[in-house]
PDB file of N, CA and C in Angstrom:
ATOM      1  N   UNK A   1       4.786  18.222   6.657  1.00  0.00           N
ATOM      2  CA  UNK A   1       3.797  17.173   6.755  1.00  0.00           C
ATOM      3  C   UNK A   1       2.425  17.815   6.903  1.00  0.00           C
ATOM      4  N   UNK A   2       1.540  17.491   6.245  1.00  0.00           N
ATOM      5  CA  UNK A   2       0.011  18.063   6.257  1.00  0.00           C
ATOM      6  C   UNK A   2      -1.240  16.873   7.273  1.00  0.00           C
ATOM      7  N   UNK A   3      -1.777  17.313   8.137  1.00  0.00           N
ATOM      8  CA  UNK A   3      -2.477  16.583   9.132  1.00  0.00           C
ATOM      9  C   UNK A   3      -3.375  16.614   8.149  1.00  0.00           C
ATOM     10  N   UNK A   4      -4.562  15.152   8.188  1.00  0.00           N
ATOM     11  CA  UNK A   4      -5.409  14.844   7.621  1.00  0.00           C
ATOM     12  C   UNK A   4      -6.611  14.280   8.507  1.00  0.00           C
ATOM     13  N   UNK A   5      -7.318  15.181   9.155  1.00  0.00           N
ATOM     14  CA  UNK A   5      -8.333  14.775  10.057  1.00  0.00           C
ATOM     15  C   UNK A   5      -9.165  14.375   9.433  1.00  0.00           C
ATOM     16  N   UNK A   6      -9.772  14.585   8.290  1.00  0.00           N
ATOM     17  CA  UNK A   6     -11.092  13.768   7.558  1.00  0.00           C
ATOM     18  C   UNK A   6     -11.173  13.159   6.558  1.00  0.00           C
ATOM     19  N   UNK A   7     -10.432  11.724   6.595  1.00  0.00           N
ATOM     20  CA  UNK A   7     -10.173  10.520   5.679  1.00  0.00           C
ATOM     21  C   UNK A   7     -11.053  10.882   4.941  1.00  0.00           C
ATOM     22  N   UNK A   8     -12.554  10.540   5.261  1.00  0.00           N
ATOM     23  CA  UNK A   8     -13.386  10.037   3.777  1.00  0.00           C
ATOM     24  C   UNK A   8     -13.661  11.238   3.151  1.00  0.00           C
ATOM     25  N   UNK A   9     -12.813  13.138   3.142  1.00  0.00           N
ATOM     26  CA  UNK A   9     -13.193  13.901   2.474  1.00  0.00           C
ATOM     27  C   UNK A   9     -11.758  13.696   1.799  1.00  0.00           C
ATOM     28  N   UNK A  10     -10.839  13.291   1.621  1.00  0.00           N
ATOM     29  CA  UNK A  10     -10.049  13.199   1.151  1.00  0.00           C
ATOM     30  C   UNK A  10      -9.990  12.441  -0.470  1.00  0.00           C
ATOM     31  N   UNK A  11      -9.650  13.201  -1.577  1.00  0.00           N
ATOM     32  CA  UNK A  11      -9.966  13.048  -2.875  1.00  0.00           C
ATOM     33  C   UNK A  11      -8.668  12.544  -3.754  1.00  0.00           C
ATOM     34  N   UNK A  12      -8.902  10.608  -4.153  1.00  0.00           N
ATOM     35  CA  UNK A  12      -7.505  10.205  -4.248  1.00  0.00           C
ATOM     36  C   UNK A  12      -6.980  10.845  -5.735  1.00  0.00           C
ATOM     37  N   UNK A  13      -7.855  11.377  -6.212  1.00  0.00           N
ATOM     38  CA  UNK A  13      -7.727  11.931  -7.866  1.00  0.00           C
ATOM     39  C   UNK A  13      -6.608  13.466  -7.532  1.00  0.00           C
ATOM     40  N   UNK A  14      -6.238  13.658  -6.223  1.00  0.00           N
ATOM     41  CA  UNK A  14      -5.622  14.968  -6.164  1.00  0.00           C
ATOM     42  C   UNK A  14      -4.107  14.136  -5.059  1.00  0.00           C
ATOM     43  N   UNK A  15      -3.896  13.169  -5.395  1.00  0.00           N
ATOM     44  CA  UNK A  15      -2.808  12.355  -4.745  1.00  0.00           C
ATOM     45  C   UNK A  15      -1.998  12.138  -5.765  1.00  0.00           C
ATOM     46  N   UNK A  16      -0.869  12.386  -5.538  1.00  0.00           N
ATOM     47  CA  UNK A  16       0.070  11.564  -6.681  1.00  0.00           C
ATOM     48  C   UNK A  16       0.665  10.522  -5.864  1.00  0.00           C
ATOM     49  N   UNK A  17       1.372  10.949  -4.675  1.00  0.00           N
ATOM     50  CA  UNK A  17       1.758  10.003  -3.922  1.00  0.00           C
ATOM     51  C   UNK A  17       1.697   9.642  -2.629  1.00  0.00           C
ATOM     52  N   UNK A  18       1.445   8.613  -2.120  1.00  0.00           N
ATOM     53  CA  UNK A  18       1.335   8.281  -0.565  1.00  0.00           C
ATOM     54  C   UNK A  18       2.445   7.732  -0.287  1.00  0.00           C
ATOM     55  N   UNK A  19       2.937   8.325   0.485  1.00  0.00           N
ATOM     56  CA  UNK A  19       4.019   7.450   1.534  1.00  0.00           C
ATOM     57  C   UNK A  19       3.395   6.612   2.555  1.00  0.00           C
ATOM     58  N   UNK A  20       3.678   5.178   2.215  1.00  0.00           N
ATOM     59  CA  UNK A  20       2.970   4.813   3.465  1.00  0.00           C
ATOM     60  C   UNK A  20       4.385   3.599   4.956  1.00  0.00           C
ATOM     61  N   UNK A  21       3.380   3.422   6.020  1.00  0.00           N
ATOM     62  CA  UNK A  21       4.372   2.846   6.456  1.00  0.00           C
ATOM     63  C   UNK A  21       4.893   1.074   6.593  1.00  0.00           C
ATOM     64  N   UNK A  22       5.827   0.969   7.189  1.00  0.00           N
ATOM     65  CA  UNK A  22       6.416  -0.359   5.875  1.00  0.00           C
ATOM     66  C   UNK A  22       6.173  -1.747   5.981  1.00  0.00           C
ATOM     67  N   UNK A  23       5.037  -2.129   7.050  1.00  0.00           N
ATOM     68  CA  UNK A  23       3.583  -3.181   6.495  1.00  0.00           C
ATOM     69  C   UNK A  23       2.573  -2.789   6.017  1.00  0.00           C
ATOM     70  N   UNK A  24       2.260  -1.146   6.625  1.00  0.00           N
ATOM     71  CA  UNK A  24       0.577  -1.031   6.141  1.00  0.00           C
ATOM     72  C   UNK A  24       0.042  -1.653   7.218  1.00  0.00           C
ATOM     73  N   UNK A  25       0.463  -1.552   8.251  1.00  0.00           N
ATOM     74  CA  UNK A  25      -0.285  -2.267   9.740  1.00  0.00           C
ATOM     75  C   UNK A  25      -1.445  -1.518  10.075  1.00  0.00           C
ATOM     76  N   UNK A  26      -0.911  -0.036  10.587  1.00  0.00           N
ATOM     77  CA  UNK A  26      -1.780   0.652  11.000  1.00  0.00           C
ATOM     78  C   UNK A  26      -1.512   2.532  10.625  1.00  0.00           C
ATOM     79  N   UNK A  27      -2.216   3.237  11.132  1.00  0.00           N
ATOM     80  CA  UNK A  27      -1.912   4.894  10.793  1.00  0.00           C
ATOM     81  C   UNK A  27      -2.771   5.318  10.191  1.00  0.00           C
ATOM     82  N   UNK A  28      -2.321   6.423   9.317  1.00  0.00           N
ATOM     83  CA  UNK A  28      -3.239   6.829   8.248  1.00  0.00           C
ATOM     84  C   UNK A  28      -2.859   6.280   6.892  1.00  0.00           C
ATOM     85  N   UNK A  29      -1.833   5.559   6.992  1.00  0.00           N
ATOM     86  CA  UNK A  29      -2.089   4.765   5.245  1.00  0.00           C
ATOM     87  C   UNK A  29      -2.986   3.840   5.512  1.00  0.00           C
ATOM     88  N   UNK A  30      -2.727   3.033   6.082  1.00  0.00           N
ATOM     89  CA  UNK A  30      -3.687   2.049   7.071  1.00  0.00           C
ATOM     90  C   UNK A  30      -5.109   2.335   6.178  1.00  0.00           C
ATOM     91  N   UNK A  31      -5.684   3.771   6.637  1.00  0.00           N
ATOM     92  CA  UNK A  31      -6.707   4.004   7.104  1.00  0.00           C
ATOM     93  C   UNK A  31      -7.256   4.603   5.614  1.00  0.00           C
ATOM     94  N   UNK A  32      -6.233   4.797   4.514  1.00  0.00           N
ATOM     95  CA  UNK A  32      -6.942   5.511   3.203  1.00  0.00           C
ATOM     96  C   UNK A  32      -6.650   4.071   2.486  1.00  0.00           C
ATOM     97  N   UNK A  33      -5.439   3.703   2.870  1.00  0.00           N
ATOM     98  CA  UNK A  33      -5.754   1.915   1.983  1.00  0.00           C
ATOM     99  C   UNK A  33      -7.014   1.296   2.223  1.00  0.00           C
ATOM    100  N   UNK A  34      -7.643   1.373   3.365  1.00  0.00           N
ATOM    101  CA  UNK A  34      -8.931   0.661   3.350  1.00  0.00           C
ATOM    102  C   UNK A  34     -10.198   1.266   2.971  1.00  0.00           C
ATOM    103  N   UNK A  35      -9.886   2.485   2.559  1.00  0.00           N
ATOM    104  CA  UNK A  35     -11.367   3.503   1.627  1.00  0.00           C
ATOM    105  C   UNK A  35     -10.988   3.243   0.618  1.00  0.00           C
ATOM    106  N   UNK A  36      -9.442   2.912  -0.079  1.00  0.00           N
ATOM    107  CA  UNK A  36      -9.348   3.233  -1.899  1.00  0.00           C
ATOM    108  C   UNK A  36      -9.406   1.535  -1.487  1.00  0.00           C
ATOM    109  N   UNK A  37      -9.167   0.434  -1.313  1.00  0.00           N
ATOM    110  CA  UNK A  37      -8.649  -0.570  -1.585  1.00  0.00           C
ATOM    111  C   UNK A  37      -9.255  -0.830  -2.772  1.00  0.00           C
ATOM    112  N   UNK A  38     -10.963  -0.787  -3.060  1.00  0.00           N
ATOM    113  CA  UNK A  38     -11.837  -1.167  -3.654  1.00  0.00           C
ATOM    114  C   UNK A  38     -11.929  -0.356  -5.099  1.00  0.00           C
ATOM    115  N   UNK A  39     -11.362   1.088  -5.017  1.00  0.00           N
ATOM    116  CA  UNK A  39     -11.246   1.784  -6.502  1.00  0.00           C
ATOM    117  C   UNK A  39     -10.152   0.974  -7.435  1.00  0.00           C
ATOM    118  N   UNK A  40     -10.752   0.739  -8.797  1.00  0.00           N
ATOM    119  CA  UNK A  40     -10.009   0.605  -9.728  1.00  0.00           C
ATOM    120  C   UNK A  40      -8.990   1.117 -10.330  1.00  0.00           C
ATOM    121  N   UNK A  41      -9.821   2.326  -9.886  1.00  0.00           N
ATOM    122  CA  UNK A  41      -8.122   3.646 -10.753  1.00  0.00           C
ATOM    123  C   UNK A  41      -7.374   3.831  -9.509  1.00  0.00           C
ATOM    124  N   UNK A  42      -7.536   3.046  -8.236  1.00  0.00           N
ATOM    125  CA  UNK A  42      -5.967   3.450  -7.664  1.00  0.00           C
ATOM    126  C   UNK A  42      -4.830   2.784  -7.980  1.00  0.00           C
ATOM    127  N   UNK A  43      -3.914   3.083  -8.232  1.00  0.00           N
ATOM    128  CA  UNK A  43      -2.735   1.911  -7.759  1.00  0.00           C
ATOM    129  C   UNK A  43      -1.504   2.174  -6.543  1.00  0.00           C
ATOM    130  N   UNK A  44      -1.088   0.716  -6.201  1.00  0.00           N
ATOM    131  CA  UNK A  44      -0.620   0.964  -5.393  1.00  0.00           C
ATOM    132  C   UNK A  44       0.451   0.269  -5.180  1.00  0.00           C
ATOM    133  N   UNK A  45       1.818   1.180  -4.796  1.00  0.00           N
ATOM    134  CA  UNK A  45       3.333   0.576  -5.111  1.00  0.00           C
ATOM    135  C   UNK A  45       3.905   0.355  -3.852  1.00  0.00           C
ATOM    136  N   UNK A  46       4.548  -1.173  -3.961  1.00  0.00           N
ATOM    137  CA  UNK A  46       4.929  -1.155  -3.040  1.00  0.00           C
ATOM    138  C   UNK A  46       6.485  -0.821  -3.008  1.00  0.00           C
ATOM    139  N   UNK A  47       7.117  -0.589  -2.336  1.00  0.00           N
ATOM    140  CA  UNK A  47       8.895  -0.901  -2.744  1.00  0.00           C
ATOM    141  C   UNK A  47       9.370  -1.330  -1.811  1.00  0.00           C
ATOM    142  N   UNK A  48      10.579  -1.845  -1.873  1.00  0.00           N
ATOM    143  CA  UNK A  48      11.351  -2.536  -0.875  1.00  0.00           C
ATOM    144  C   UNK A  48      10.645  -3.859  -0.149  1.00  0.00           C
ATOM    145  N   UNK A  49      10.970  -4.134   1.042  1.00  0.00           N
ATOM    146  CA  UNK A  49      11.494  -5.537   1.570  1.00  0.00           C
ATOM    147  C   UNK A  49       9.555  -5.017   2.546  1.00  0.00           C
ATOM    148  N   UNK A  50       9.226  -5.901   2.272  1.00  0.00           N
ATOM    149  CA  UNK A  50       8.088  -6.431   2.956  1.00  0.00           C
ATOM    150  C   UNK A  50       8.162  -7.767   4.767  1.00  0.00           C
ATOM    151  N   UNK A  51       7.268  -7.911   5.359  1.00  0.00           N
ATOM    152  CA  UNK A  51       7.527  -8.814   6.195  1.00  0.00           C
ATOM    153  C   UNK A  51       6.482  -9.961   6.529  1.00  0.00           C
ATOM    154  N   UNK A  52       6.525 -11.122   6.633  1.00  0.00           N
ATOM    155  CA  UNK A  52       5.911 -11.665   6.427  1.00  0.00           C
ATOM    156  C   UNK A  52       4.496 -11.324   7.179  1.00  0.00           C
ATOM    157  N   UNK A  53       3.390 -11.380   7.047  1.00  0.00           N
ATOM    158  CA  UNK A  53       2.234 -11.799   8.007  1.00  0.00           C
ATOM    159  C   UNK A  53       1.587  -9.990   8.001  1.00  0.00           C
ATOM    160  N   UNK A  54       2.026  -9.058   7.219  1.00  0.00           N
ATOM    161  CA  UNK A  54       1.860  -7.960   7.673  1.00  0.00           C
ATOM    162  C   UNK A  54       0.310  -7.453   5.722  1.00  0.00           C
ATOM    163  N   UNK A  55      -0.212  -6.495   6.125  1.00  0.00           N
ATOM    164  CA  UNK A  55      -1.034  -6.351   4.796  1.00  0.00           C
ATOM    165  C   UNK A  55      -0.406  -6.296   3.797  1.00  0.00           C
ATOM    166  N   UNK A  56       0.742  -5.252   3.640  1.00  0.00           N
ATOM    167  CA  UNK A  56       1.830  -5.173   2.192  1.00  0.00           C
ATOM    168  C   UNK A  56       1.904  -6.847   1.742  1.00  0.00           C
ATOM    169  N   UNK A  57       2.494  -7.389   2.206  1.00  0.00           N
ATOM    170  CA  UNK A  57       2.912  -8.851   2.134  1.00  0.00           C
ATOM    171  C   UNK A  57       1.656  -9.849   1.875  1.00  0.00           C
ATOM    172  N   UNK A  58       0.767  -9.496   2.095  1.00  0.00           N
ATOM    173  CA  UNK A  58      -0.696  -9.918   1.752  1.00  0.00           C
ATOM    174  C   UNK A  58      -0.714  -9.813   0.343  1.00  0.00           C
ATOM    175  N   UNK A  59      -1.083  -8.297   0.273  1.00  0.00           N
ATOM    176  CA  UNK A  59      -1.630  -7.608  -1.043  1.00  0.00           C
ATOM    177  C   UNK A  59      -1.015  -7.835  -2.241  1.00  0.00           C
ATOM    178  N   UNK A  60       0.222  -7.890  -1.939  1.00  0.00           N
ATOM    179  CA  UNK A  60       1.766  -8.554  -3.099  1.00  0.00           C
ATOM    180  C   UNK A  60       1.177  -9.932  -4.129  1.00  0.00           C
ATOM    181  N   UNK A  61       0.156 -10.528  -3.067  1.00  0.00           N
ATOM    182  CA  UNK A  61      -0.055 -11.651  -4.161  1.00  0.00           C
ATOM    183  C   UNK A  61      -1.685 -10.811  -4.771  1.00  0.00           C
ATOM    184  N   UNK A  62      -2.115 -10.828  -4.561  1.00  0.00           N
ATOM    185  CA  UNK A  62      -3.625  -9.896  -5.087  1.00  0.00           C
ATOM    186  C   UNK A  62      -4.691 -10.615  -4.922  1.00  0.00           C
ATOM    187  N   UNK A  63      -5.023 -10.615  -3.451  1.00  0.00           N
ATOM    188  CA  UNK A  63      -6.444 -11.623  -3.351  1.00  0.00           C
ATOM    189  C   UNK A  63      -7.372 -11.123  -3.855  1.00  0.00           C
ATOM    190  N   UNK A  64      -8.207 -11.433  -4.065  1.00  0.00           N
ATOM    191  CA  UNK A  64      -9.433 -10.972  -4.206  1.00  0.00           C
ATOM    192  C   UNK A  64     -10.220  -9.966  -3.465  1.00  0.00           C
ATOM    193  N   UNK A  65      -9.724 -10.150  -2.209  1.00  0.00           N
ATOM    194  CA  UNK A  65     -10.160  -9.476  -0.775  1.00  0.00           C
ATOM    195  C   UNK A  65      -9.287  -9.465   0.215  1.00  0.00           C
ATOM    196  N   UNK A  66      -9.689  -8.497   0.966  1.00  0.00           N
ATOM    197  CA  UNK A  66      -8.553  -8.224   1.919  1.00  0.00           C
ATOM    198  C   UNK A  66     -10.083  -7.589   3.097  1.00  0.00           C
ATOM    199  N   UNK A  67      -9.105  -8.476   4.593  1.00  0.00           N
ATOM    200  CA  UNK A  67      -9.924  -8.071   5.900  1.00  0.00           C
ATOM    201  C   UNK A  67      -9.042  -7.135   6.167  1.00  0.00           C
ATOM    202  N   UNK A  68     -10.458  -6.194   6.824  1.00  0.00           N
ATOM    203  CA  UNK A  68     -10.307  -4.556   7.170  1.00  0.00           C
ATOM    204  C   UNK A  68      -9.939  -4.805   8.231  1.00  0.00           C
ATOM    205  N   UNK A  69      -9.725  -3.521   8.856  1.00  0.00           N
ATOM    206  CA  UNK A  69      -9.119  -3.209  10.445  1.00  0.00           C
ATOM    207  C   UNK A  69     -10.353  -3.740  11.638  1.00  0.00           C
ATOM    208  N   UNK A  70     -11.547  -3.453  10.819  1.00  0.00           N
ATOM    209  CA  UNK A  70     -12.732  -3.915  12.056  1.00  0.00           C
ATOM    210  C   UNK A  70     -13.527  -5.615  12.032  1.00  0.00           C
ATOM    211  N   UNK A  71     -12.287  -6.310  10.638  1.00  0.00           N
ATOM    212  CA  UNK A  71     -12.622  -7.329  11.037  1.00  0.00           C
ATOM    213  C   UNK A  71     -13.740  -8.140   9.579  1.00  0.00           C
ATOM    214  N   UNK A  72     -14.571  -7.059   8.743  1.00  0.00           N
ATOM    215  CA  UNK A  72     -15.116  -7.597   7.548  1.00  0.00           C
ATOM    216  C   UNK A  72     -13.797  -7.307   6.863  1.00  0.00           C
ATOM    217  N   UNK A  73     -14.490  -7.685   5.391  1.00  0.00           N
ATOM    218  CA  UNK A  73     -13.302  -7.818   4.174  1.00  0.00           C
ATOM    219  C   UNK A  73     -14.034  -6.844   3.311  1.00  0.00           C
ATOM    220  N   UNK A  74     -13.337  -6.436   2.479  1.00  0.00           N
ATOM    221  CA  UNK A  74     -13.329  -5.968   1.370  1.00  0.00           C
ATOM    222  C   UNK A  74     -12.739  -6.269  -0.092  1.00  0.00           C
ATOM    223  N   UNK A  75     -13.351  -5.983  -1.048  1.00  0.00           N
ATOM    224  CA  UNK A  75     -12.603  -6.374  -2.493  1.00  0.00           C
ATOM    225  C   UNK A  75     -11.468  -5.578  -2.425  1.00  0.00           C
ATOM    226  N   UNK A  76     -10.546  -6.168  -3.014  1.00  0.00           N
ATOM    227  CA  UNK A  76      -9.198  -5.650  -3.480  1.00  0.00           C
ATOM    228  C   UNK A  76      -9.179  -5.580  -4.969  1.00  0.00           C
ATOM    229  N   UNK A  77      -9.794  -4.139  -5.548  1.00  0.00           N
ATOM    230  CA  UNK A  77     -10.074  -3.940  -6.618  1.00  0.00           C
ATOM    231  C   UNK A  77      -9.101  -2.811  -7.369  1.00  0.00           C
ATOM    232  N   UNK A  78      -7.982  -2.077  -6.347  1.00  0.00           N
ATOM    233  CA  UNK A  78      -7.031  -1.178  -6.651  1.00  0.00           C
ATOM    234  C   UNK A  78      -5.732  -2.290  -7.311  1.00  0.00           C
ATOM    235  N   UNK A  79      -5.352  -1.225  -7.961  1.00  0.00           N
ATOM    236  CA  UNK A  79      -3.644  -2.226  -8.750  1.00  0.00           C
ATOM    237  C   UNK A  79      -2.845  -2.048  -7.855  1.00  0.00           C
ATOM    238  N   UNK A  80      -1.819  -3.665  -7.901  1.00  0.00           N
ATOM    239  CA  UNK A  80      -1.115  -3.148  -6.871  1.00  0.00           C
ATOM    240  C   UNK A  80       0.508  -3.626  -7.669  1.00  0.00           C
ATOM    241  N   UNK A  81       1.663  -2.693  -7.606  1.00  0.00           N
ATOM    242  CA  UNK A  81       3.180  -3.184  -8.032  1.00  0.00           C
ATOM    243  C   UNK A  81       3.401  -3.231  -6.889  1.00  0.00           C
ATOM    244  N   UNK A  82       4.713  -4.491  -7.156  1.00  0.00           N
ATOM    245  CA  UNK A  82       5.867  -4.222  -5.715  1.00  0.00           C
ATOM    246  C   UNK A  82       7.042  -3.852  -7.006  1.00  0.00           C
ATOM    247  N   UNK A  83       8.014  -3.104  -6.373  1.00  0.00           N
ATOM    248  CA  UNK A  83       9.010  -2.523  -6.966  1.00  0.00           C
ATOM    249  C   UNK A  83      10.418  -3.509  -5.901  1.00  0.00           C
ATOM    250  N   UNK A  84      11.246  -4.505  -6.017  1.00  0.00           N
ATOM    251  CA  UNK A  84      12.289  -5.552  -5.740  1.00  0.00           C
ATOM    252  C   UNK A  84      13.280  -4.094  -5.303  1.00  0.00           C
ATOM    253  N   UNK A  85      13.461  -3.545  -3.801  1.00  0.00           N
ATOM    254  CA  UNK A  85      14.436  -2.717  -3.688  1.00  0.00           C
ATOM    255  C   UNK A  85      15.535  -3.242  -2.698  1.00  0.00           C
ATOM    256  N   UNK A  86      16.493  -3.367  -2.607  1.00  0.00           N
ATOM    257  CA  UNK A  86      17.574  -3.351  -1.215  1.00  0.00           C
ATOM    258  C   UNK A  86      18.317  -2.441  -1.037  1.00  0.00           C
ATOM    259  N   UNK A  87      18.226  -1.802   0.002  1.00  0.00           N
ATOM    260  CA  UNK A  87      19.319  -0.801   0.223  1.00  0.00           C
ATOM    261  C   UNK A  87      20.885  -1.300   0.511  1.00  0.00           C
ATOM    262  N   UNK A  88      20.921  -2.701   0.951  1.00  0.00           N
ATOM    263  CA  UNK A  88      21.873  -3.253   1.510  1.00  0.00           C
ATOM    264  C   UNK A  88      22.710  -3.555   0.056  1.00  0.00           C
ATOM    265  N   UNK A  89      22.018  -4.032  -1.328  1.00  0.00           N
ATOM    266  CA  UNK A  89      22.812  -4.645  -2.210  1.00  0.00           C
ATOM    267  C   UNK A  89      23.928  -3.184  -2.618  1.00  0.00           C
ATOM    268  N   UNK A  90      24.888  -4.150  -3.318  1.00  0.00           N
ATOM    269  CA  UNK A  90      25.766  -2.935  -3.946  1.00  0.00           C
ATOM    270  C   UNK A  90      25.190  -2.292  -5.308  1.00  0.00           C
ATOM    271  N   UNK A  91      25.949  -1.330  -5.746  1.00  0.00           N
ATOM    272  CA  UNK A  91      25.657  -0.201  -7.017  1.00  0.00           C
ATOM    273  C   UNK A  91      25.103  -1.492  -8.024  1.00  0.00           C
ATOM    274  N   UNK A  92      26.362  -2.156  -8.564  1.00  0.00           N
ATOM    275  CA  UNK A  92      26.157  -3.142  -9.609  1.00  0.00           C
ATOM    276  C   UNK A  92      24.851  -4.065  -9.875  1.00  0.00           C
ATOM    277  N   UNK A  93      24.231  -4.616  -8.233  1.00  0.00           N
ATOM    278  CA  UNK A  93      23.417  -5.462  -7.983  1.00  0.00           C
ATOM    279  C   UNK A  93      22.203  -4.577  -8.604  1.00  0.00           C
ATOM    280  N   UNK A  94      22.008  -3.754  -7.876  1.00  0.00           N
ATOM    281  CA  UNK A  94      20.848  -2.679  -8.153  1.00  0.00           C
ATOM    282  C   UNK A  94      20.409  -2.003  -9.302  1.00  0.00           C
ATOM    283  N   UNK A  95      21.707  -2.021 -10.115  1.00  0.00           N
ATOM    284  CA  UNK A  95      21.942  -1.462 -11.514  1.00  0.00           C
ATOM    285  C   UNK A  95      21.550  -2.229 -12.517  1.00  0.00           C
ATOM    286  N   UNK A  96      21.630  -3.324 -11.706  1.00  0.00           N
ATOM    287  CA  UNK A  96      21.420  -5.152 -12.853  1.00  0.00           C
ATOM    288  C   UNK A  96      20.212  -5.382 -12.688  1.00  0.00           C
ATOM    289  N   UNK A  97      19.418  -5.269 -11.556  1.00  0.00           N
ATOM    290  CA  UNK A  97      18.103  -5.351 -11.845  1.00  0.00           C
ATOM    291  C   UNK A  97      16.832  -5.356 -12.683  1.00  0.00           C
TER     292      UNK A  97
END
């Protein structure tokens, strides 16, 4: 795991992938989702089971804007997929997808 003390020097053109955690409540995805939200060339995948009331579960429909952690909003100008995953379904279910 690589510590990332200085979000806004952080360059999303040298990211392939973020793991983030599984609302997007808070952390450091949290915290680079709300510097890229607004870039065009990001995108951003979600997978699996979301919960209600949490940002992932927000962003899934694609507002226009999305309120930050301190309370203004911002454009939601990054792409966003959800990818339909269950770990619970069987081989077949998952395969049929």
């Amino acid at each position: 795991m690589v510590a990332l003390p200085y979000f806004d020097e952080i360059d999303p053109s040298t990211i392939d992938v973020l793991l983030v955690t599984h609302g997007l409540q808070s952390g450091l995805s949290r915290q680079l989702f709300e510097i890229w939200c607004s870039d065009k060339k990001i995108a951003f995948v979600i997978p699996g089971y979301v919960v209600e009331g949490t940002l992932a579960k927000t962003i899934i429909n694609e507002p226009k804007e999305v309120t930050l952690m301190n309370g203004l909003t911002a454009p939601l100008n990054m792409q966003v997929h959800y990818i339909s995953f269950s770990a619970h379904a069987d081989l077949h279910r998952q395969v049929r997808s």
